[in-house]
C-alpha atoms as a PDB file:
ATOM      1  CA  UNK A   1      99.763  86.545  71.778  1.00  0.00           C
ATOM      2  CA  UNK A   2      96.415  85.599  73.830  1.00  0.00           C
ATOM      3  CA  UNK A   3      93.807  87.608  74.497  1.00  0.00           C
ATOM      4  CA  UNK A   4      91.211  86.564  76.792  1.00  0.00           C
ATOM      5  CA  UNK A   5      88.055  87.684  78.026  1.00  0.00           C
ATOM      6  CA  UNK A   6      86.616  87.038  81.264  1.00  0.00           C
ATOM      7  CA  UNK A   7      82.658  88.381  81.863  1.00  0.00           C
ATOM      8  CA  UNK A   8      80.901  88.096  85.485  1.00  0.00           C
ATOM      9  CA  UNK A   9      78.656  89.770  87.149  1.00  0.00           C
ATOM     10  CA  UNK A  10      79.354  90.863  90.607  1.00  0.00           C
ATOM     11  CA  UNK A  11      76.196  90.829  93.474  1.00  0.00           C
ATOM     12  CA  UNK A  12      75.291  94.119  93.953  1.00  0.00           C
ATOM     13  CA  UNK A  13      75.709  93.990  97.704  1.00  0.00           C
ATOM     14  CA  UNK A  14      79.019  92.592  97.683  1.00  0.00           C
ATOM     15  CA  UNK A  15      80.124  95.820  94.917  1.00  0.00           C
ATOM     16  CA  UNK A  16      83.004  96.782  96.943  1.00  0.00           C
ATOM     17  CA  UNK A  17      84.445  93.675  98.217  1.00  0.00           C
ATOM     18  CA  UNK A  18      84.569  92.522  94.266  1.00  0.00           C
ATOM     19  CA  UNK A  19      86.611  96.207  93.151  1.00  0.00           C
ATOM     20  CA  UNK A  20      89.212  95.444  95.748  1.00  0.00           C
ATOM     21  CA  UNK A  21      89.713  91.760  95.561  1.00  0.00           C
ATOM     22  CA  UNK A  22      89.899  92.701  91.645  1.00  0.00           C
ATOM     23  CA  UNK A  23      92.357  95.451  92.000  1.00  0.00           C
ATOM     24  CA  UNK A  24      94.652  93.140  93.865  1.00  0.00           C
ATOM     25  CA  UNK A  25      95.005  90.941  91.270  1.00  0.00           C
ATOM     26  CA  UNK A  26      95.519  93.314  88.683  1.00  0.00           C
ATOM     27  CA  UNK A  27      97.966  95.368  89.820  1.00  0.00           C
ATOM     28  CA  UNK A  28      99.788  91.721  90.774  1.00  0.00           C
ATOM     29  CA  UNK A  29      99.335  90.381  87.094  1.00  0.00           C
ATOM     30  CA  UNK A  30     100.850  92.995  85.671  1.00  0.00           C
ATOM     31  CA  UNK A  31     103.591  92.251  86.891  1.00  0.00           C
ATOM     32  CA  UNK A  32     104.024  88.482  85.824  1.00  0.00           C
ATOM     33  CA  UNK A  33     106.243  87.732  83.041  1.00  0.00           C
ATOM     34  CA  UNK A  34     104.430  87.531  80.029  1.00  0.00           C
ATOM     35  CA  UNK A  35     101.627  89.866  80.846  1.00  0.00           C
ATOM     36  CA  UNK A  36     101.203  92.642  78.401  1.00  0.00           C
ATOM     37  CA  UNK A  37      97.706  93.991  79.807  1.00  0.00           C
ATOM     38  CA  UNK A  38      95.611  93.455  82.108  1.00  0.00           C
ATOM     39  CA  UNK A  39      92.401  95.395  82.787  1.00  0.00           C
ATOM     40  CA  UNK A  40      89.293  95.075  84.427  1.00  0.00           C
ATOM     41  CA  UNK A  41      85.945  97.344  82.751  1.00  0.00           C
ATOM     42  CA  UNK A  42      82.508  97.494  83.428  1.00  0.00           C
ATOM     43  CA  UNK A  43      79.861  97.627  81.209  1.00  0.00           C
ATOM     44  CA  UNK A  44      78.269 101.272  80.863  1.00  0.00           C
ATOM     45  CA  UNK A  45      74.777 100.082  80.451  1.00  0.00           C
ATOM     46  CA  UNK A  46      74.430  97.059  82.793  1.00  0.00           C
ATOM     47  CA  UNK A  47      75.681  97.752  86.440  1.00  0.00           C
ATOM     48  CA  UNK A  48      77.659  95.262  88.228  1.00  0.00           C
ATOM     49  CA  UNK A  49      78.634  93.603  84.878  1.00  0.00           C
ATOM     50  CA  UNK A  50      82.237  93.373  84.474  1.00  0.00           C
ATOM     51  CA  UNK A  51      85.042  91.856  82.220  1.00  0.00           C
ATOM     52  CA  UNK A  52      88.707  90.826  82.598  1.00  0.00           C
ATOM     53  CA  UNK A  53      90.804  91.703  79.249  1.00  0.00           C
ATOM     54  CA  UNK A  54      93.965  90.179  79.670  1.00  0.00           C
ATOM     55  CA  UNK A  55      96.972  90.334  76.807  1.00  0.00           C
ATOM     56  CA  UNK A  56      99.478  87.263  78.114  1.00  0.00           C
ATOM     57  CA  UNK A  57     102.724  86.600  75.760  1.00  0.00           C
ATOM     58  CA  UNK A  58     102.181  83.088  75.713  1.00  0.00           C
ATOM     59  CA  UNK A  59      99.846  79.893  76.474  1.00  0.00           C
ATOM     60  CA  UNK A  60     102.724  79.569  79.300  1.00  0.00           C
ATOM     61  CA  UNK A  61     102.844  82.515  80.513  1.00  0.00           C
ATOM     62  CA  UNK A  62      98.683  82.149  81.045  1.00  0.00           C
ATOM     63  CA  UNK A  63      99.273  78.755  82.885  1.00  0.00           C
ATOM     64  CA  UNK A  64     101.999  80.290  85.330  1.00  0.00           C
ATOM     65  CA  UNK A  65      99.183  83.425  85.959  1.00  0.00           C
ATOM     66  CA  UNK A  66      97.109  80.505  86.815  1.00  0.00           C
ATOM     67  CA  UNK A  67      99.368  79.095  89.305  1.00  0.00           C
ATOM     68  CA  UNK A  68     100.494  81.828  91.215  1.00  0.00           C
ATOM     69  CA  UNK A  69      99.730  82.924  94.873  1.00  0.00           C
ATOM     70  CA  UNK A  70      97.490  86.068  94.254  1.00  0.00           C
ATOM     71  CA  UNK A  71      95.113  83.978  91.143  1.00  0.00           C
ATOM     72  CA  UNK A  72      94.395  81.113  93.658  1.00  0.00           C
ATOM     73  CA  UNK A  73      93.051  83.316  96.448  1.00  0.00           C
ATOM     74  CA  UNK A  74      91.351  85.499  94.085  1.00  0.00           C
ATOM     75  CA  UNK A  75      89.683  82.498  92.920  1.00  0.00           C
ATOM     76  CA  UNK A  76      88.486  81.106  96.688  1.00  0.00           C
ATOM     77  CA  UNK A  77      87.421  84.403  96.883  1.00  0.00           C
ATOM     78  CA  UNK A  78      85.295  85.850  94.026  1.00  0.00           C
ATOM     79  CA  UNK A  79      82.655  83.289  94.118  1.00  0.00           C
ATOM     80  CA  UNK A  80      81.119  84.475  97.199  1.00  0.00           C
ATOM     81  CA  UNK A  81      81.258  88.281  95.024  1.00  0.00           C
ATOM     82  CA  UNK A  82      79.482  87.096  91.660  1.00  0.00           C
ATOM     83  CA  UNK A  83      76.028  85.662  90.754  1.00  0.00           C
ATOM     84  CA  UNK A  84      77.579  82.920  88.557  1.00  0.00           C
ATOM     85  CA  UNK A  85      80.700  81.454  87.810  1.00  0.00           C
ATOM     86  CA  UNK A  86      82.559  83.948  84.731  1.00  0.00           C
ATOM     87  CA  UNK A  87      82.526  83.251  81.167  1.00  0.00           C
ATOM     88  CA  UNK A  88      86.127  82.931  80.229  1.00  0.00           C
ATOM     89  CA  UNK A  89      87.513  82.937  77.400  1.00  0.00           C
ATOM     90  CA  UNK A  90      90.613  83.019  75.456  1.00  0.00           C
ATOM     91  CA  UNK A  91      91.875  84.078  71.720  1.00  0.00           C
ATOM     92  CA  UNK A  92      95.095  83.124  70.131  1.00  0.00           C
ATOM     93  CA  UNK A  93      95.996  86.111  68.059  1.00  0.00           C
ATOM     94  CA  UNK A  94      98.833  86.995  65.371  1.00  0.00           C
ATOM     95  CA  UNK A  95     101.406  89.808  66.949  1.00  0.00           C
END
């Protein structure tokens, strides 16, 4: 299994635009083959910071999320939402 963790920080003005681009793409990944989770949190102490934790079956099955129709416009998308490019990264784990 990998687990991977993607941190950004969404502009404060742009708060809304972020939560709905980012629910569209969750409730679409879930639904891949090979996805076991995939949730989106934000961080209790610092507003506007937010992380991606994502459970994917397979190396594969994160390539094909990476490939697919919703991830690509997600990805045109979000930089105009976040101060910085995210922090991604990814953890192969024992089942």
């Amino acid at each position: 299994m990998l687990i991977v963790h993607a941190r950004l920080t969404g502009k404060a003005d742009k708060r809304s635009e972020l939560l709905a681009l980012v629910q569209d793409l969750a409730k679409s990944s879930r639904l891949e083959k090979g996805c076991h989770s995939y949730r989106f949190c934000e961080d209790t102490e610092v507003q506007n910071d937010f992380i991606f934790v994502e459970e994917w079956e397979s190396q594969d099955a994160l390539d094909r999320h990476a490939q697919q129709p919703h991830f690509l416009s997600f990805q045109d998308k979000v930089a105009n939402l976040v101060t910085a490019p995210p922090d991604i990264r990814a953890y192969q784990v024992g089942e």
